[in-house]
Protein backbone atom coordinates (compact mmCIF):
# COMPACT_ATOMS: atom_id res chain seq x y z
CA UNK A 1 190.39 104.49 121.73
CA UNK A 2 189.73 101.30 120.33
CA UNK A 3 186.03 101.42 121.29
CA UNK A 4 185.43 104.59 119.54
CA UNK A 5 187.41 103.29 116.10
CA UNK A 6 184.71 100.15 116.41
CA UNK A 7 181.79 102.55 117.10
CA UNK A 8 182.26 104.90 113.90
CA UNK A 9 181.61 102.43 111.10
CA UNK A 10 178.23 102.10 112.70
CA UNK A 11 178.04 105.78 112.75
CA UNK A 12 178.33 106.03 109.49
CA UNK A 13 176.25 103.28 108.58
CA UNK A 14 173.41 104.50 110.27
CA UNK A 15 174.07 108.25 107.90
CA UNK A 16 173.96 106.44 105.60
CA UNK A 17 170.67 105.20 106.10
CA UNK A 18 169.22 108.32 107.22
CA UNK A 19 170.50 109.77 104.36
CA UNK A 20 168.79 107.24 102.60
CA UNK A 21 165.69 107.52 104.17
CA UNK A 22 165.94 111.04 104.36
CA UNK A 23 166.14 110.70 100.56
CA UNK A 24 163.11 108.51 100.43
CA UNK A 25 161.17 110.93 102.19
CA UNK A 26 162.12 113.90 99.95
CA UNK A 27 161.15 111.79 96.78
CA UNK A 28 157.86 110.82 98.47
CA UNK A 29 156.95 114.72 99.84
CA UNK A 30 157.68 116.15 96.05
CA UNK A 31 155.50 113.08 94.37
CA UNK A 32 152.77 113.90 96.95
CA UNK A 33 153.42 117.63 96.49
CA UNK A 34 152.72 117.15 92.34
CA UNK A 35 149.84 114.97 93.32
CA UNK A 36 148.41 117.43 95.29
CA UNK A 37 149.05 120.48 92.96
CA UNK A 38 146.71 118.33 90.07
CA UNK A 39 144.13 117.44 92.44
CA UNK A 40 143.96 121.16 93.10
CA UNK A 41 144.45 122.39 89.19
CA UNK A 42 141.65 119.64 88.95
CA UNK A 43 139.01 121.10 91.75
CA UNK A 44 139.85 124.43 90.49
CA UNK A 45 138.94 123.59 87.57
CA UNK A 46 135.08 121.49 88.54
CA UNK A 47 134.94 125.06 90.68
CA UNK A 48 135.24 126.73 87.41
CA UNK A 49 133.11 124.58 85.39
CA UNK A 50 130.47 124.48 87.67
CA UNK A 51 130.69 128.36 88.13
CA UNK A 52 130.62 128.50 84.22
CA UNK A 53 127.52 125.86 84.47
CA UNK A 54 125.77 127.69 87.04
CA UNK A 55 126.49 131.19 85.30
CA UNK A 56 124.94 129.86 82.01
CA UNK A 57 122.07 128.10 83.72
CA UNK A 58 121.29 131.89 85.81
CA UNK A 59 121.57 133.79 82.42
CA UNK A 60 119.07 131.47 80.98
CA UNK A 61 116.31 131.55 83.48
CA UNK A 62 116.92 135.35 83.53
CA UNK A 63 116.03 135.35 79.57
CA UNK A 64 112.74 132.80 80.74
CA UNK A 65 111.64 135.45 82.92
CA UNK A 66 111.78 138.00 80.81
CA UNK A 67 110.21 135.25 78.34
CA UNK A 68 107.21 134.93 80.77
CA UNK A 69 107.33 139.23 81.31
CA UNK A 70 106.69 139.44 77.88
CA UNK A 71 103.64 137.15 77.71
CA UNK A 72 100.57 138.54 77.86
CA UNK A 73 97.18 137.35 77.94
CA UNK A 74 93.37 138.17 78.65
CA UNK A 75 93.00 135.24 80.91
CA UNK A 76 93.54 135.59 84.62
CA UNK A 77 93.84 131.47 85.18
CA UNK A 78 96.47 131.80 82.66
CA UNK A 79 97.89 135.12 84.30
CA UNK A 80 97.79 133.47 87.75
CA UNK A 81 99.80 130.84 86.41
CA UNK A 82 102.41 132.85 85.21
CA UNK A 83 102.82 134.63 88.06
CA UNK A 84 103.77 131.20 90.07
CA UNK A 85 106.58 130.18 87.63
CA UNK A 86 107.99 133.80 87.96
CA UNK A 87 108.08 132.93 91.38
CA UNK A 88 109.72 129.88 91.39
CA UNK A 89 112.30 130.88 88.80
CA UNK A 90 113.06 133.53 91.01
CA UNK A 91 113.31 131.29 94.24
CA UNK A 92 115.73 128.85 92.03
CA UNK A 93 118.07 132.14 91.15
CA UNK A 94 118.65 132.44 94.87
CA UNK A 95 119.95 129.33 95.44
CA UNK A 96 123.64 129.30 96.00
CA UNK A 97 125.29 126.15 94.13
CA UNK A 98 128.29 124.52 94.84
CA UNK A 99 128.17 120.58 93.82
CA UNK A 100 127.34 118.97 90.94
CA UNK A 101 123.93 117.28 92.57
CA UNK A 102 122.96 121.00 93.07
CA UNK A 103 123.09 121.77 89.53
CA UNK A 104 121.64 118.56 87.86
CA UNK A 105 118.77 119.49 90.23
CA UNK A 106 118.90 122.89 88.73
CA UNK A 107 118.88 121.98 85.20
CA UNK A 108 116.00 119.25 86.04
CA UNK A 109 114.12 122.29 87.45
CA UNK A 110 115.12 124.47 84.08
CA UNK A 111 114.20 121.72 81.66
CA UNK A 112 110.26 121.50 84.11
CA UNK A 113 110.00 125.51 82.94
CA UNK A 114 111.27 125.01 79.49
CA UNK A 115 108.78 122.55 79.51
CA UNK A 116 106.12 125.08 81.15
CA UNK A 117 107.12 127.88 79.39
CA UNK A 118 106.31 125.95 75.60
CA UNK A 119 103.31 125.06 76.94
CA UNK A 120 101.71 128.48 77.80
CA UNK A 121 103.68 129.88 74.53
CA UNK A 122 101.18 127.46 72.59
CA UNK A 123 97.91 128.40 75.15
CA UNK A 124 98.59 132.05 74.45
CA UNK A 125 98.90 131.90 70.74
CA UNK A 126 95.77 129.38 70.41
CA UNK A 127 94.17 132.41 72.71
CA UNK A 128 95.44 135.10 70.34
CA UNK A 129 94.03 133.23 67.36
CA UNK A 130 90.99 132.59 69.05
CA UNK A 131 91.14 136.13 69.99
CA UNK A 132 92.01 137.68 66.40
CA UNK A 133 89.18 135.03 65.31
CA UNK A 134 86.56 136.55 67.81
CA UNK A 135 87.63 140.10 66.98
CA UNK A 136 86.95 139.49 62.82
CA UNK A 137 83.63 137.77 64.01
CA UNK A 138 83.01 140.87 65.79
CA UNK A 139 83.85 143.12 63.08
CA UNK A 140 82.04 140.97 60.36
CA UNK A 141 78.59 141.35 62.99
CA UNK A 142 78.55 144.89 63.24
CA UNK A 143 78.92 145.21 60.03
CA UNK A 144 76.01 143.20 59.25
CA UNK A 145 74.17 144.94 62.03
CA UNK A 146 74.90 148.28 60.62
CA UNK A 147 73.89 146.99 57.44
CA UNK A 148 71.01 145.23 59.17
CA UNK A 149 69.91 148.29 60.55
CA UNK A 150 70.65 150.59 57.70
CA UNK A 151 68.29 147.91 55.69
CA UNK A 152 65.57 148.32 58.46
CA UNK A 153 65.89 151.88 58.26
CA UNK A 154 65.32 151.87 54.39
CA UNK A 155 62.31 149.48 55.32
CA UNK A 156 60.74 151.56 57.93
CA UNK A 157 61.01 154.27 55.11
CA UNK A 158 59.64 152.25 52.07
CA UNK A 159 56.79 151.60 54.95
CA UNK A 160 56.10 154.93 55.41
CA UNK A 161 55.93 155.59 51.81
CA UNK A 162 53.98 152.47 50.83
CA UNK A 163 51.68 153.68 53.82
CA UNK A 164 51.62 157.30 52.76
CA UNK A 165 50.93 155.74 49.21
CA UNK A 166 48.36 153.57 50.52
CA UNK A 167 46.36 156.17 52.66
CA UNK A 168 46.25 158.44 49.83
CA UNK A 169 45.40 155.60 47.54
CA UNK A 170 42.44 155.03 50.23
CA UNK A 171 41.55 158.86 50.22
CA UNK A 172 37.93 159.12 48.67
CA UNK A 173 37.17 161.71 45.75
CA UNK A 174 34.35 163.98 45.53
CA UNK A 175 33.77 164.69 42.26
CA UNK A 176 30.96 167.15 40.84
CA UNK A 177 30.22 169.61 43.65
CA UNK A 178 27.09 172.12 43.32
CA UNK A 179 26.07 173.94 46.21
CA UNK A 180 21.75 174.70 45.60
CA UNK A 181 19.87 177.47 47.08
CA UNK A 182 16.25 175.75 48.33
CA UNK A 183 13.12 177.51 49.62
CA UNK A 184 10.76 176.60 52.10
CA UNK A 185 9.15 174.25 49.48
CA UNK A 186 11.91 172.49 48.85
CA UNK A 187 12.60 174.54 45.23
CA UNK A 188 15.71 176.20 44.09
CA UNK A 189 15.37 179.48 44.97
CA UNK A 190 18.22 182.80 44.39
CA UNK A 191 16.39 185.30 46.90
CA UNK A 192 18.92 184.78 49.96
CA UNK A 193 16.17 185.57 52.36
CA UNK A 194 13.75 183.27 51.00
CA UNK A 195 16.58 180.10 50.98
CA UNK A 196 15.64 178.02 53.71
CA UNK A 197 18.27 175.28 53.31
CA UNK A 198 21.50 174.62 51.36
CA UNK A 199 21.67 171.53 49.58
CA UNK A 200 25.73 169.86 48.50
CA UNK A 201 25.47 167.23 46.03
CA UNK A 202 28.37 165.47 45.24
CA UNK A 203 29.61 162.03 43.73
CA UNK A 204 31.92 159.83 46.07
CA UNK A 205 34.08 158.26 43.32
CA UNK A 206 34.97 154.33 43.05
CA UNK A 207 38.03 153.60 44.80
CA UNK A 208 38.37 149.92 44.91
CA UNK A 209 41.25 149.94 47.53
CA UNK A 210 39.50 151.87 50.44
CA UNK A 211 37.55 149.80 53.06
CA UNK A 212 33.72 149.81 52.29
CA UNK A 213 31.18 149.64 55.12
CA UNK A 214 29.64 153.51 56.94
CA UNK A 215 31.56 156.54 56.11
CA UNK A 216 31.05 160.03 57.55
CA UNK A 217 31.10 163.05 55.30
CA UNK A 218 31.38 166.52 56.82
CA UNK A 219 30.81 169.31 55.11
CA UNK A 220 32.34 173.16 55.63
CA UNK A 221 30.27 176.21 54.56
CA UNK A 222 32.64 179.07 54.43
CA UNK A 223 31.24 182.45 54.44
CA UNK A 224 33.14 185.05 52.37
CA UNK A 225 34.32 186.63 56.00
CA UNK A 226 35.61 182.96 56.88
CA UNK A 227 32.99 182.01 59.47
CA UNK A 228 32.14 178.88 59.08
CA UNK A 229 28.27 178.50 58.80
CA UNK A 230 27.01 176.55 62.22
CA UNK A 231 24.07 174.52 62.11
CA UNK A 232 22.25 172.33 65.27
CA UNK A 233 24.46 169.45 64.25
CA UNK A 234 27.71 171.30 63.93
CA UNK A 235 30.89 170.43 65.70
CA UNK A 236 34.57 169.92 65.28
CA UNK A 237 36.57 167.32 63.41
CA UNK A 238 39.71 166.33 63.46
CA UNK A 239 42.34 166.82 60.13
CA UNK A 240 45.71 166.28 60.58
CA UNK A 241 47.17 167.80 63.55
CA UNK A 242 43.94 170.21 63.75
CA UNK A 243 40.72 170.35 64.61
CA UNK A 244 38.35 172.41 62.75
CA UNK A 245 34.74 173.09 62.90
CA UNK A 246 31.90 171.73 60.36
CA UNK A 247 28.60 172.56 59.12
CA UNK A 248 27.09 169.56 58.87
CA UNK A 249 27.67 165.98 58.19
CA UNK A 250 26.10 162.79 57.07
CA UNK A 251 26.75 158.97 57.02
CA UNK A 252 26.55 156.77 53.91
CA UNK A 253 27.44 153.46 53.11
CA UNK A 254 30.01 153.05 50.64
CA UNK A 255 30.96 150.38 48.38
CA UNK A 256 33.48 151.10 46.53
CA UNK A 257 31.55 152.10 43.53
CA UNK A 258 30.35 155.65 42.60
CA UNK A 259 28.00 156.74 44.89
CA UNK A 260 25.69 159.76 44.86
CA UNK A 261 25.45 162.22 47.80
CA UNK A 262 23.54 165.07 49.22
CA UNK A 263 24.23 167.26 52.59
CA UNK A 264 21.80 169.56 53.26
CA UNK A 265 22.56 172.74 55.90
CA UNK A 266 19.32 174.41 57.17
CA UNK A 267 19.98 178.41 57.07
CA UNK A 268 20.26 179.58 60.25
CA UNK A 269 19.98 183.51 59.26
CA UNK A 270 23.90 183.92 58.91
CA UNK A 271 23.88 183.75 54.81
CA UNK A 272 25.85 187.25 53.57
CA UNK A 273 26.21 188.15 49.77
CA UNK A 274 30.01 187.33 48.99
CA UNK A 275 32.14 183.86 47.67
CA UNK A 276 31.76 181.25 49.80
CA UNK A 277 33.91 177.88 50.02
CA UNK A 278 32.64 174.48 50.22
CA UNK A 279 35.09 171.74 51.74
CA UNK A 280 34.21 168.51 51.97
CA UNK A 281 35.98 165.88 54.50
CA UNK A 282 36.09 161.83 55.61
CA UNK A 283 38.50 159.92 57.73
CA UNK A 284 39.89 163.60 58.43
CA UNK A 285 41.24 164.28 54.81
CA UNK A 286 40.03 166.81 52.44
CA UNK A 287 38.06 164.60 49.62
CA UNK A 288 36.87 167.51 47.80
CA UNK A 289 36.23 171.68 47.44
CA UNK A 290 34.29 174.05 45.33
CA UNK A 291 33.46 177.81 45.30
CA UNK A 292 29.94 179.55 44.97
CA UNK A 293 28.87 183.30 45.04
CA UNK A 294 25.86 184.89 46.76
CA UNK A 295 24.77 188.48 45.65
CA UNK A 296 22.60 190.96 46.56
CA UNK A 297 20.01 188.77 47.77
CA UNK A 298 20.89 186.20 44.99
CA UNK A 299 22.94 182.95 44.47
CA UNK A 300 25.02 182.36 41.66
């Protein structure tokens, strides 16, 4: 009995210091327990921020590649290249990030196509000013080629003109034409069966701008029918886009200065009574023409 009266003040010594203890303990667990709860409020937080961070960081390399969509240029180097940081802005948008090292080395790669991005946005305006450049350069030379052209066109005309001008100016004159009846002697004779040849004299006018040197004049004897009176040395010339047949012809030497002519046509037997027309021609053009009757046996 006495042994179990000594034993209990220990007893309740030792509750006493569990108690204590158990007190301790308690104090300790709830301290830890608030510790804990910030260090969670805190990582939930970072997990927050760092969603936030990465959100913002996807939105804005979404809005660069749209950026980059929207550029457009008439350079394939410059296209090619593009096309690569497309591709590694879309590689970086897969990437799943979860620590802060992650994301610093996710803005270092945002600020490197920032950086990129500027630096084609300045390429592909200097190209667009270089294009808009090129395209009023282009516009400014057709317009001076179509004026150009429309000036050559006028020239080519005034040519033609001055030429057309010039060939007439060039265009000898026969001035004073009489056809004479001759006989067999030579003589001017009306009787139409005694007129052995038929003698054109004529007057080749000064023309200072034609070339001198040998010219050829044909003549044409038209009868009244519109046969044209042949002859030994008859043949066909050439005026305009025709050819036509002459009487006879003969070469002088011209210089420019008046110069008298004669062309005689030996009768061949195919004189009629009627109006006949004389035509005289050179260098293919009509220089001069006259008219002249035969009747009944007689010239006029």
């Amino acid at each position: 009995m006495e042994n179990k009266k000594a034993n209990f003040p220990t007893l309740i010594g030792i509750l006493i210091l569990l108690s204590v203890v158990l007190i301790v303990l308690l104090v300790l667990f709830i301290d830890q327990r608030k510790k804990s709860n910030a260090v969670i409020s805190q990582l939930e937080e970072y997990a927050t921020i760092i969603t936030s961070k990465k959100d913002s960081l996807e939105f804005e390399l979404k809005n660069i590649i749209l950026q980059y969509d929207s550029l457009k240029s008439d350079n394939d180097t410059l296209n090619s290249q593009l096309s690569v940081q497309q591709d590694r802005i879309q590689k970086l948008l897969q990437l799943r990030m979860s620590d802060v090292e992650k994301i610093r080395k996710y803005e270092k790669e945002l600020n490197s196509i920032r950086e990129v991005l500027r630096s084609y946005i300045v390429q592909i305006d200097s190209l667009n000013t270089k294009n808009i450049q090129l395209m009023a350069e282009n516009i400014e030379l057709k317009s001076i080629g179509t004026k150009l052209e429309t000036r050559t066109k006028q020239l080519e005309k005034e040519k033609e003109i001055l030429t057309s001008i010039t060939d007439e100016a060039k265009t000898l004159i026969a001035a004073g034409i009489i056809t004479v009846p001759l006989n067999k002697r030579g003589k001017e004779d009306n009787k139409i069966d005694r007129i052995t040849k038929m003698r054109t004299d004529f007057t080749l006018r000064k023309n200072t701008v034609t070339d001198p040197g040998p010219k050829m004049i044909f003549i044409r004897l038209i009868r009244p029918d519109g046969l044209v009176l042949g002859s030994p040395e008859a043949g066909i010339l050439t005026s305009g886009n025709q050819e036509i047949s002459y009487s006879a012809r003969r070469e002088v030497i011209y210089e420019n200065n008046d110069l008298p002519v004669s062309i005689f046509w030996d009768n061949n037997g195919d004189l009629i009574s009627g109006n006949y027309v004389v035509e005289l021609y050179s260098e293919g053009k009509l220089i001069g023409n006259t008219e002249f009757a035969l009747k009944e046996g007689r010239f006029f």
